[in-house]
PDB file of N, CA and C in Angstrom:
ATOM      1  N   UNK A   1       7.256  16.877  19.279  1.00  0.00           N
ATOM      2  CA  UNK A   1       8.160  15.775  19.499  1.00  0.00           C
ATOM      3  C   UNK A   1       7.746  14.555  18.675  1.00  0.00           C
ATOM      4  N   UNK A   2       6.264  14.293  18.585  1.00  0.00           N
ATOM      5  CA  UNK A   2       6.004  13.399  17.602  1.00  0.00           C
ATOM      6  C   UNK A   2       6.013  13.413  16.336  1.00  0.00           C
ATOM      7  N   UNK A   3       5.868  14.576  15.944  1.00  0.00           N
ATOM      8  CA  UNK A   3       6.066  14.578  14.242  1.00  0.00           C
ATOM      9  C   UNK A   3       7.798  14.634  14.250  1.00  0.00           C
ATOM     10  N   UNK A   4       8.980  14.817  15.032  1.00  0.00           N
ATOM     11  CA  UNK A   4      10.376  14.891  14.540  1.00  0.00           C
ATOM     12  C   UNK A   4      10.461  13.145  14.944  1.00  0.00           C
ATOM     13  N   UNK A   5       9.528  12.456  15.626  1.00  0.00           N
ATOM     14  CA  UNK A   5       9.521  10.792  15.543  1.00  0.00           C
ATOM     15  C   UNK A   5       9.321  10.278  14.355  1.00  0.00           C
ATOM     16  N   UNK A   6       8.166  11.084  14.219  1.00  0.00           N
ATOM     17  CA  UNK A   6       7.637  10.389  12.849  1.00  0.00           C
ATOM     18  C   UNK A   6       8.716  10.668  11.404  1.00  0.00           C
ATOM     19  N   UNK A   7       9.094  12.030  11.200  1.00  0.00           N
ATOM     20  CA  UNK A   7      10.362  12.581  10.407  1.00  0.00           C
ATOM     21  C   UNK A   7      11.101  11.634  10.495  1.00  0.00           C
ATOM     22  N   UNK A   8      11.924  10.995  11.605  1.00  0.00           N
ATOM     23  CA  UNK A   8      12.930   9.949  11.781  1.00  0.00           C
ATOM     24  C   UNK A   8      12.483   8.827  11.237  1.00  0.00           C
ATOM     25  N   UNK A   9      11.647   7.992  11.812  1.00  0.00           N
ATOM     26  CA  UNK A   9      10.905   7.265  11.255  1.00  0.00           C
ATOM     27  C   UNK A   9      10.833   6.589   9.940  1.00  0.00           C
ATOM     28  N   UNK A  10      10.098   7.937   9.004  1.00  0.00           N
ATOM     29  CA  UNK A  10      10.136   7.729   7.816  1.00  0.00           C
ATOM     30  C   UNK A  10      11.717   8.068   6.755  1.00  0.00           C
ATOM     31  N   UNK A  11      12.555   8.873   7.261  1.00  0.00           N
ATOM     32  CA  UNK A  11      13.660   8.759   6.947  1.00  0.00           C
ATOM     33  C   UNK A  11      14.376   7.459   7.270  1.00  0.00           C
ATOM     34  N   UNK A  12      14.661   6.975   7.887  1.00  0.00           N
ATOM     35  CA  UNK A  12      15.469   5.533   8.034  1.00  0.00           C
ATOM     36  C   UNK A  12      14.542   4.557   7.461  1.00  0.00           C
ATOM     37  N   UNK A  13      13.234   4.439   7.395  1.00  0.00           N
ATOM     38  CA  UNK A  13      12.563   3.564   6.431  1.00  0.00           C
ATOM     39  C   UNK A  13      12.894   3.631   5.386  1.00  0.00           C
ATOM     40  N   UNK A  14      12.436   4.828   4.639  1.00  0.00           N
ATOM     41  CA  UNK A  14      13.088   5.071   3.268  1.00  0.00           C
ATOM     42  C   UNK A  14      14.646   4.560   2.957  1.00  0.00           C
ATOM     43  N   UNK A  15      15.614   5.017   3.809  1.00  0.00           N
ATOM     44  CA  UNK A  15      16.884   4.896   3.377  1.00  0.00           C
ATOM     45  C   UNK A  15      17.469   3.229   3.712  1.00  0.00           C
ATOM     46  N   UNK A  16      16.604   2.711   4.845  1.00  0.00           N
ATOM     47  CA  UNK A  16      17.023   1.501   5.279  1.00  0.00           C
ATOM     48  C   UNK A  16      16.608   0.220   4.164  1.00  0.00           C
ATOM     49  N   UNK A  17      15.443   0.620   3.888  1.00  0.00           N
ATOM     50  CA  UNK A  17      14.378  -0.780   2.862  1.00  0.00           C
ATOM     51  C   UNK A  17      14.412  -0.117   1.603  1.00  0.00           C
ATOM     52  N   UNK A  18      14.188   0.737   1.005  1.00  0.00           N
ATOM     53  CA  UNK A  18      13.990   1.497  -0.323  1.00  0.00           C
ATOM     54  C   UNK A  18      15.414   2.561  -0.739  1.00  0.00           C
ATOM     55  N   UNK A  19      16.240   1.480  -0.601  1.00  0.00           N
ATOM     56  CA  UNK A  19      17.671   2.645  -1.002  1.00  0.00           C
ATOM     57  C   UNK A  19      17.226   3.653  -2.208  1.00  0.00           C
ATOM     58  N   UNK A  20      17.860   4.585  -2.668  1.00  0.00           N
ATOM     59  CA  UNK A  20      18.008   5.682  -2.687  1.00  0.00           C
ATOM     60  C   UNK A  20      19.083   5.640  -4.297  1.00  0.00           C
ATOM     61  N   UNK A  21      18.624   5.263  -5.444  1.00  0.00           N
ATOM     62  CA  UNK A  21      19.777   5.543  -6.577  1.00  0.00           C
ATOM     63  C   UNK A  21      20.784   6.794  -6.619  1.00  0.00           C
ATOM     64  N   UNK A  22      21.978   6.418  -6.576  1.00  0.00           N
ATOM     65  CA  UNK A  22      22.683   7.499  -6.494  1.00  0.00           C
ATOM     66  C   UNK A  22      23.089   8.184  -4.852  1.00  0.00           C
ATOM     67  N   UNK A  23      22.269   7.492  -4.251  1.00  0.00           N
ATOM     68  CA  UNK A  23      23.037   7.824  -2.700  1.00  0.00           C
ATOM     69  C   UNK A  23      23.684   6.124  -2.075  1.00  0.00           C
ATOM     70  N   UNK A  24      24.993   6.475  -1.861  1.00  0.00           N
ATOM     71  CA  UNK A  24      25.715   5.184  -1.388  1.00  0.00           C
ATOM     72  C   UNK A  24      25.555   4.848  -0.044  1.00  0.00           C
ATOM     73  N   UNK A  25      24.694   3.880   0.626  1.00  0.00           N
ATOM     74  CA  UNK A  25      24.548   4.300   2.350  1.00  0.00           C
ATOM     75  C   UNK A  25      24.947   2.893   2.733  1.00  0.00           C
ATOM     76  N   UNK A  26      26.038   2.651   3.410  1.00  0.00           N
ATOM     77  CA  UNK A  26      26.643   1.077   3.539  1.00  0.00           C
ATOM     78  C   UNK A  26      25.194   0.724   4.373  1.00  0.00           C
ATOM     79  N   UNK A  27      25.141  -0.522   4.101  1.00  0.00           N
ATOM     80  CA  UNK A  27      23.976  -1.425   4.909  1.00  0.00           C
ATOM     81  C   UNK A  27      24.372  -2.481   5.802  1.00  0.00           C
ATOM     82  N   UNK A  28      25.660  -2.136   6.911  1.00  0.00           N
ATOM     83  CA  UNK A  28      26.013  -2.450   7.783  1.00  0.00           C
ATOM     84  C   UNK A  28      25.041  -3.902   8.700  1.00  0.00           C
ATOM     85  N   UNK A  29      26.192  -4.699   8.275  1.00  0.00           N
ATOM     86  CA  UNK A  29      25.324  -6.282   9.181  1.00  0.00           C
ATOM     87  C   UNK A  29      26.184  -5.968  10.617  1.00  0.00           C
ATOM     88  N   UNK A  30      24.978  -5.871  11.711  1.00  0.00           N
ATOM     89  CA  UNK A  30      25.987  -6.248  12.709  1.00  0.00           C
ATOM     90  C   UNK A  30      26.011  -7.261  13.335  1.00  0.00           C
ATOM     91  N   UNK A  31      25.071  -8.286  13.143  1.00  0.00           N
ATOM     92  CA  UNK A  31      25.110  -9.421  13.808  1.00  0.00           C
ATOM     93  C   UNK A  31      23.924 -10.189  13.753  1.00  0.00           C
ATOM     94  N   UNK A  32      24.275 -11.820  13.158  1.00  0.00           N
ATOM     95  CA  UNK A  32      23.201 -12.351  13.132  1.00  0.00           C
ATOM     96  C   UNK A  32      22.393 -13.124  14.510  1.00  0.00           C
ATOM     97  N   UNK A  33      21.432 -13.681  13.701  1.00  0.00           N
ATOM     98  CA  UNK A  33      20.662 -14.180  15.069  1.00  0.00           C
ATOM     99  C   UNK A  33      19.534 -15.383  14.440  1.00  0.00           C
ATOM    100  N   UNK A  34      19.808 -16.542  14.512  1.00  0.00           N
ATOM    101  CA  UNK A  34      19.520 -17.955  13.682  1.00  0.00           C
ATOM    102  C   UNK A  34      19.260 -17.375  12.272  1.00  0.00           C
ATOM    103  N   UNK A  35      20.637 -17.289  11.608  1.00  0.00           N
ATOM    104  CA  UNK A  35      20.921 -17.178  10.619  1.00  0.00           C
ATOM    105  C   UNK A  35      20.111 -15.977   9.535  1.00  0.00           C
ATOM    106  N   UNK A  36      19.710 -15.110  10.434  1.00  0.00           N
ATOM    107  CA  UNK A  36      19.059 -13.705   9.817  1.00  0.00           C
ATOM    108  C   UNK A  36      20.451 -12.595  10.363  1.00  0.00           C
ATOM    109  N   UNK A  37      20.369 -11.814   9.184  1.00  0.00           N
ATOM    110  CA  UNK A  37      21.613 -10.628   9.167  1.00  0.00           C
ATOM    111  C   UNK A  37      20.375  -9.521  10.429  1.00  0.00           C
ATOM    112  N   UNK A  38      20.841  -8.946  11.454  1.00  0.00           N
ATOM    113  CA  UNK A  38      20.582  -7.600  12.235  1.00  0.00           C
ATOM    114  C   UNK A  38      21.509  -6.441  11.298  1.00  0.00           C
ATOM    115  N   UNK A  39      20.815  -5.569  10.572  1.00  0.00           N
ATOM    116  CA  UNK A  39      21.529  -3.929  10.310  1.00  0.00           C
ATOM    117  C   UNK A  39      21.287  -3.319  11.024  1.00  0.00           C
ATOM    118  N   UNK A  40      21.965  -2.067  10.874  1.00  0.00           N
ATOM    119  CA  UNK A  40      22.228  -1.054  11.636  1.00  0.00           C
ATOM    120  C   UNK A  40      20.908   0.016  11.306  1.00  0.00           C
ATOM    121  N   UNK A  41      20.597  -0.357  10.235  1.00  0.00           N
ATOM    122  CA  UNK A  41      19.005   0.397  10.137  1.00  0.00           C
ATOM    123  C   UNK A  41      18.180  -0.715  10.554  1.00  0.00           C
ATOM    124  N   UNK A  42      17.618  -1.573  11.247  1.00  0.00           N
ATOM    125  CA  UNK A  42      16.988  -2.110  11.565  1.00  0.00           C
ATOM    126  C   UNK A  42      17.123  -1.943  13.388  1.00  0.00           C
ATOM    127  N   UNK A  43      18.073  -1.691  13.719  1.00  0.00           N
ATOM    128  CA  UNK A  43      18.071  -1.476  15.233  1.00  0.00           C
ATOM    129  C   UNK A  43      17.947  -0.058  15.744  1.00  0.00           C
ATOM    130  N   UNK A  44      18.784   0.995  14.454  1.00  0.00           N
ATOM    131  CA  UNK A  44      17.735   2.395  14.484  1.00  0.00           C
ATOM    132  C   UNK A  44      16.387   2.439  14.642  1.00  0.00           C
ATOM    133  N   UNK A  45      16.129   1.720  13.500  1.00  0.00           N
ATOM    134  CA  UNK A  45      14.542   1.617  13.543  1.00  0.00           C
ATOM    135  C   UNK A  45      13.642   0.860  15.011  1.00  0.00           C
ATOM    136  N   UNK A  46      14.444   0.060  15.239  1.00  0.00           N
ATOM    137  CA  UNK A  46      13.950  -0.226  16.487  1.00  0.00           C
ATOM    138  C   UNK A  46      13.870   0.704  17.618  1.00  0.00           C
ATOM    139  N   UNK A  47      15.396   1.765  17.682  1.00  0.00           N
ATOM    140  CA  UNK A  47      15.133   2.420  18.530  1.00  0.00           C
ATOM    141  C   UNK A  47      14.111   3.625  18.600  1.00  0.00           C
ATOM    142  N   UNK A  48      14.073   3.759  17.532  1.00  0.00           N
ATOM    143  CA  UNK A  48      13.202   5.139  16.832  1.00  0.00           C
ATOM    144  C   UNK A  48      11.676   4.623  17.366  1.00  0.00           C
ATOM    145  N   UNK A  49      10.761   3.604  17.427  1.00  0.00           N
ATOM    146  CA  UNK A  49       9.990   2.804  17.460  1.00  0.00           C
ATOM    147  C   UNK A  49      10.010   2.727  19.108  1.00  0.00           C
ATOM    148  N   UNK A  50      10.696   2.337  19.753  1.00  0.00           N
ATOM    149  CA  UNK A  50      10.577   2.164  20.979  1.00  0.00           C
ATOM    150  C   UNK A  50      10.556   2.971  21.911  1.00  0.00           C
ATOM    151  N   UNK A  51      11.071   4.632  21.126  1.00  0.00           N
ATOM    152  CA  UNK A  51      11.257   6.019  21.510  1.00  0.00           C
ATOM    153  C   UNK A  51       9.881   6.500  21.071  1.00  0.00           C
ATOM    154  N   UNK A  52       8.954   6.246  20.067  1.00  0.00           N
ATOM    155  CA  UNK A  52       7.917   6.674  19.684  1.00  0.00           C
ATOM    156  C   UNK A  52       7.131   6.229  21.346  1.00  0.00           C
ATOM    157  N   UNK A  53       6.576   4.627  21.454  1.00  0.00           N
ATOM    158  CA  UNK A  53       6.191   4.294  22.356  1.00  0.00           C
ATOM    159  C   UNK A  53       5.678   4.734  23.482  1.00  0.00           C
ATOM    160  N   UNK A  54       7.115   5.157  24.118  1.00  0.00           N
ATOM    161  CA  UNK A  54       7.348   5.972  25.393  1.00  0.00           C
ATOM    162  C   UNK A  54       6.508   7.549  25.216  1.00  0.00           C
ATOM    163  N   UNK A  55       6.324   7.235  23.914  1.00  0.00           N
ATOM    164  CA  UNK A  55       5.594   9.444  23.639  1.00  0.00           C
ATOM    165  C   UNK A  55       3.723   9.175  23.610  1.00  0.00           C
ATOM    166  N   UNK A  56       3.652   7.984  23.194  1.00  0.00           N
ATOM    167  CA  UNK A  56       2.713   7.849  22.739  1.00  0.00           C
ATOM    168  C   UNK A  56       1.189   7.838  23.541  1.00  0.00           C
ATOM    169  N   UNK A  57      -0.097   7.752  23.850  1.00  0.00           N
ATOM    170  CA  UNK A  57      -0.805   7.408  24.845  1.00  0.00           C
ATOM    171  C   UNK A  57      -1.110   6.472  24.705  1.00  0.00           C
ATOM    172  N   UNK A  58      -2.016   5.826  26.527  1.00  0.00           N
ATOM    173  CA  UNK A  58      -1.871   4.386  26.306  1.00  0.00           C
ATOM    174  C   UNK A  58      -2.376   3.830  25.564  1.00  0.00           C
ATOM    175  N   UNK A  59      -3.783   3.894  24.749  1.00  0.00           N
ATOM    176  CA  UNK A  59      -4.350   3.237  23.984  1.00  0.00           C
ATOM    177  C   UNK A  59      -3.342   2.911  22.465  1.00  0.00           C
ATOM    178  N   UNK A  60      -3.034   3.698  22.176  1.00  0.00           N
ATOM    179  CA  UNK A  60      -1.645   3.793  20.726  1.00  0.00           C
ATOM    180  C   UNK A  60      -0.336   2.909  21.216  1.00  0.00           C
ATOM    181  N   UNK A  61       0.102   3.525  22.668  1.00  0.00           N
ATOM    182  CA  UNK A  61       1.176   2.443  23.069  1.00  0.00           C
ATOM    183  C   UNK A  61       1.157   0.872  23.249  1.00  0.00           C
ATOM    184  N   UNK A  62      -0.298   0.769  23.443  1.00  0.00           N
ATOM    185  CA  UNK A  62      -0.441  -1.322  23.108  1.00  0.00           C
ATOM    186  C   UNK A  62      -0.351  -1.619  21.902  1.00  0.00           C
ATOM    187  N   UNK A  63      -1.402  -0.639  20.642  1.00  0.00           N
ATOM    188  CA  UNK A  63      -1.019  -1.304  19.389  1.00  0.00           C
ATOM    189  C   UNK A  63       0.325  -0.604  19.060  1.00  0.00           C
ATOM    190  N   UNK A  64       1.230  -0.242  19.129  1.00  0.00           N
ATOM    191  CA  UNK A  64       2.424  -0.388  18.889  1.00  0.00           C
ATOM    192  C   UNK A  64       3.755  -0.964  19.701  1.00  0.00           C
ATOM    193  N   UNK A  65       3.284  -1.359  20.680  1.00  0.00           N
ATOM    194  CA  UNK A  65       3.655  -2.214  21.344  1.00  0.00           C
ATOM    195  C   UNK A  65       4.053  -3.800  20.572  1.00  0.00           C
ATOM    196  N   UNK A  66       2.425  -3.805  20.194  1.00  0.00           N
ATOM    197  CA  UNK A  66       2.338  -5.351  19.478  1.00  0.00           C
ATOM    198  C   UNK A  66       2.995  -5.532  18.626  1.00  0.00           C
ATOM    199  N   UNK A  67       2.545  -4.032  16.985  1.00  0.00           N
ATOM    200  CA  UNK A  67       3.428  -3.756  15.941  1.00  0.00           C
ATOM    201  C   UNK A  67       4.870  -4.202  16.416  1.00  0.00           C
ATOM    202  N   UNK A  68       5.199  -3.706  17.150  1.00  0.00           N
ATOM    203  CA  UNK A  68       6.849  -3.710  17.455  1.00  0.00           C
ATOM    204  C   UNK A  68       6.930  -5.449  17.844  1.00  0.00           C
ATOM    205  N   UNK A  69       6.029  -5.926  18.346  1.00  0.00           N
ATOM    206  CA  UNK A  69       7.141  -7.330  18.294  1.00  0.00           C
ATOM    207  C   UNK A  69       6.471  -8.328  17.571  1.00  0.00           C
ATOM    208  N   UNK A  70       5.348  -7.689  16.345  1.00  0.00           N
ATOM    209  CA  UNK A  70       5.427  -8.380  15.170  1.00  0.00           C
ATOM    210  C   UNK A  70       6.044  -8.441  14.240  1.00  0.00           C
ATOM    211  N   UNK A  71       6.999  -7.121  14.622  1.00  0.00           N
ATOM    212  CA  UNK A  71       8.111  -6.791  13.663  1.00  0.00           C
ATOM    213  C   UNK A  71       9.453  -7.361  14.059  1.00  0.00           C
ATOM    214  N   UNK A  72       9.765  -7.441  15.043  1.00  0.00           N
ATOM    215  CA  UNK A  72      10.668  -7.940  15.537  1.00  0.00           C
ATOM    216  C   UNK A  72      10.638  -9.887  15.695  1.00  0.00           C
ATOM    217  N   UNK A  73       9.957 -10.424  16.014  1.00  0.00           N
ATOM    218  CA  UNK A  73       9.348 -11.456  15.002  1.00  0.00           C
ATOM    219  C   UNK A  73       9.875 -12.106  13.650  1.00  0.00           C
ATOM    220  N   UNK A  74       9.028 -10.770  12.910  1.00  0.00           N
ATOM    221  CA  UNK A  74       9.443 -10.719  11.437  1.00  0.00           C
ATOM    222  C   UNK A  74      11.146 -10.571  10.666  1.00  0.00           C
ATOM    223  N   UNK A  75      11.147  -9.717  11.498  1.00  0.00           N
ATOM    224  CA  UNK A  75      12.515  -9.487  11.086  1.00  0.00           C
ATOM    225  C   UNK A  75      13.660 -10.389  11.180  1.00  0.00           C
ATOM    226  N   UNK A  76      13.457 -11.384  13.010  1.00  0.00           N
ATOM    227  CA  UNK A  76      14.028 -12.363  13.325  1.00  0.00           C
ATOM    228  C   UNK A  76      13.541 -14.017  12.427  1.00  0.00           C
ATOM    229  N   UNK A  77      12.858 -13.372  11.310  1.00  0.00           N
ATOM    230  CA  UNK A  77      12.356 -14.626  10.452  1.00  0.00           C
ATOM    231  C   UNK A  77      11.481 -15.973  11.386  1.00  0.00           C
ATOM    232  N   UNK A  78      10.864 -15.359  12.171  1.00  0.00           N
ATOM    233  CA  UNK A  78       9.926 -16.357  13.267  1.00  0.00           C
ATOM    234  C   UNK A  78       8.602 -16.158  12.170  1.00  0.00           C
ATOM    235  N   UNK A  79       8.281 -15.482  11.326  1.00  0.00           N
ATOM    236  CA  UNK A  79       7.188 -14.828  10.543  1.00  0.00           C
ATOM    237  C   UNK A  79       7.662 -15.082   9.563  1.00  0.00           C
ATOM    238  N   UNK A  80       7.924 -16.119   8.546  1.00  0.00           N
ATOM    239  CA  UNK A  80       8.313 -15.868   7.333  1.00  0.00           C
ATOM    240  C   UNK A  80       7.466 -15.482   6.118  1.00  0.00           C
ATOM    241  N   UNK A  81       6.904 -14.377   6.318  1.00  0.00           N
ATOM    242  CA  UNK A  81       6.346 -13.720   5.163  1.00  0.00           C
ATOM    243  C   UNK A  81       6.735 -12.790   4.436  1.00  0.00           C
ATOM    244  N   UNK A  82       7.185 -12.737   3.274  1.00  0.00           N
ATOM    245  CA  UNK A  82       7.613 -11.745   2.436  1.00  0.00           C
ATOM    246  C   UNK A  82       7.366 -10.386   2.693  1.00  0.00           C
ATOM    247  N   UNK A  83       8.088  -9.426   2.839  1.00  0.00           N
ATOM    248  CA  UNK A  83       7.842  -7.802   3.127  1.00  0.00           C
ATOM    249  C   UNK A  83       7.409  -7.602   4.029  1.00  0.00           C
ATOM    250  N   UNK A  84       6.856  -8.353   5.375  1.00  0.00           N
ATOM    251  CA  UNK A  84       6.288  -8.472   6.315  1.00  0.00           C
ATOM    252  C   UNK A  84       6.797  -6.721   7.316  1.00  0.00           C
ATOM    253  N   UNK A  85       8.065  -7.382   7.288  1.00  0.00           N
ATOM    254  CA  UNK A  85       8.444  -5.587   8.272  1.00  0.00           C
ATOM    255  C   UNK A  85       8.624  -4.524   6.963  1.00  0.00           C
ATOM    256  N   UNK A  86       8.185  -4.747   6.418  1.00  0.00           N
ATOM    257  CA  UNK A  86       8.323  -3.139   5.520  1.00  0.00           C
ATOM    258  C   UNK A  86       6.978  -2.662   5.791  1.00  0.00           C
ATOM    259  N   UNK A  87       5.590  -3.597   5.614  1.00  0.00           N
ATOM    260  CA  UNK A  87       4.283  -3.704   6.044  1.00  0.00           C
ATOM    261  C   UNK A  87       4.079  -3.025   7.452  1.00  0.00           C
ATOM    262  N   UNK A  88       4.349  -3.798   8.175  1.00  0.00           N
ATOM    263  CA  UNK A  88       4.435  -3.172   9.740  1.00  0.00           C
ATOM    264  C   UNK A  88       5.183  -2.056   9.979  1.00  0.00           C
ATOM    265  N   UNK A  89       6.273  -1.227   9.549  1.00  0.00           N
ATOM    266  CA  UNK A  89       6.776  -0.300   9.599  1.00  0.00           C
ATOM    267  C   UNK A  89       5.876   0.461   9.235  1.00  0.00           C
ATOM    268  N   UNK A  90       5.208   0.266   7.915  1.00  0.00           N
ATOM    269  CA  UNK A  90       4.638   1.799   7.656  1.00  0.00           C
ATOM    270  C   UNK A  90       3.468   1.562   8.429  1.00  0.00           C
ATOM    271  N   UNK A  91       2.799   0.239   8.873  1.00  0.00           N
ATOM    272  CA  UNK A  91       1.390  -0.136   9.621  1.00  0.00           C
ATOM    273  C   UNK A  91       1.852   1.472  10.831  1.00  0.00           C
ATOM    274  N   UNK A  92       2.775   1.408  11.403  1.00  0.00           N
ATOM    275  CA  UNK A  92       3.446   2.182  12.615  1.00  0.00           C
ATOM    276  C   UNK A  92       3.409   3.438  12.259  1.00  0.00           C
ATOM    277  N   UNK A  93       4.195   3.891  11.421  1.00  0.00           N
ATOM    278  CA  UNK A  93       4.055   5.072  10.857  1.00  0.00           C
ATOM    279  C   UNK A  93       2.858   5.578  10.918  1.00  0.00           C
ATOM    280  N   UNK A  94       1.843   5.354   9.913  1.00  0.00           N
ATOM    281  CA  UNK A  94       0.257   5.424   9.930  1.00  0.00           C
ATOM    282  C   UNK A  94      -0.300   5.707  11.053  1.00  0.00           C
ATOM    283  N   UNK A  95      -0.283   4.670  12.300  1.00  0.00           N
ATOM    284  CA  UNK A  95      -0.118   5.067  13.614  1.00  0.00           C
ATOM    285  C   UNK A  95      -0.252   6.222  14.365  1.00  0.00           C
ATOM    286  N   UNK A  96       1.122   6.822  14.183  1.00  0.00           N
ATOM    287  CA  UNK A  96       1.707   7.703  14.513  1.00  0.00           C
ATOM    288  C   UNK A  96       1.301   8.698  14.275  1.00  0.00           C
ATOM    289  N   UNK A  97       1.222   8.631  12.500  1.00  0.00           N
ATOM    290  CA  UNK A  97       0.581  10.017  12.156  1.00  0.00           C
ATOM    291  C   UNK A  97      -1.427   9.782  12.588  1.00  0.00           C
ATOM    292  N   UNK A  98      -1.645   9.107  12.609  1.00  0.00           N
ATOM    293  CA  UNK A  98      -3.307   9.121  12.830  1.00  0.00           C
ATOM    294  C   UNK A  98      -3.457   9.701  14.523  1.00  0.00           C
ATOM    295  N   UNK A  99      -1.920   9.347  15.485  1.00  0.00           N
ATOM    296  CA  UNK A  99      -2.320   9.329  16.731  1.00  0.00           C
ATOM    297  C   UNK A  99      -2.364  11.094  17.089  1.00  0.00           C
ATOM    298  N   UNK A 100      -1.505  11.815  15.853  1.00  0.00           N
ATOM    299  CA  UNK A 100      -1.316  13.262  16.035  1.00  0.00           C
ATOM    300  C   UNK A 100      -2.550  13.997  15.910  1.00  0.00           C
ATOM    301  N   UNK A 101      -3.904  13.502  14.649  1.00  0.00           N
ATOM    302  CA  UNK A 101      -4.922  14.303  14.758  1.00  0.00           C
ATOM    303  C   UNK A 101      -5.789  13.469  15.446  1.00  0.00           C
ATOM    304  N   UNK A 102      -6.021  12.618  16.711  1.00  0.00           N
ATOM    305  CA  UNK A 102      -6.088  11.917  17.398  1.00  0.00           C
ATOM    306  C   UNK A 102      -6.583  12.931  18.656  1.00  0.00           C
TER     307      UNK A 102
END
């Protein structure tokens, strides 16, 4: 169940932040929030992330816990640092995969 998290994961990363030449994938705004665009890959990704969580054990579920609302944070531009959630996404990822031979 965790590696088809992690599969998800890294698929909507890839396709959400690092489009894809030659694949057309609309990048759907659905709604801002003090003047930052929310996509529709960014709330996947959230859910994907918050579904990891729930799999995870407890020691992995605090630091991604945190990850998740340094990213969310970030994303909501409370963090204005450049690439910040592309950083923390894969910080998560990494995670994930370290928590499997774990």
């Amino acid at each position: 169940m965790l590696v088809a998290i992690i599969v998800i994961l890294i698929i909507l990363w890839f396709l959400g932040y690092m489009p894809i030449t030659g694949i057309s994938i609309p990048n759907l705004v659905l709604f801002t929030i003090n003047n930052h665009p929310i996509t529709l890959w960014e709330v996947l990704i959230l859910a994907v992330i918050a579904w990891a969580i729930g799999i995870l054990p407890r020691p992995f579920q605090v630091i991604a816990s945190i990850l998740l609302i340094l990213w969310i944070l970030s994303v909501l531009g409370i963090f204005a640092i450049s690439g910040l959630p592309n950083i923390i996404v894969v910080a998560i990822i990494l995670a994930l995969i370290l928590s499997i031979f774990r």
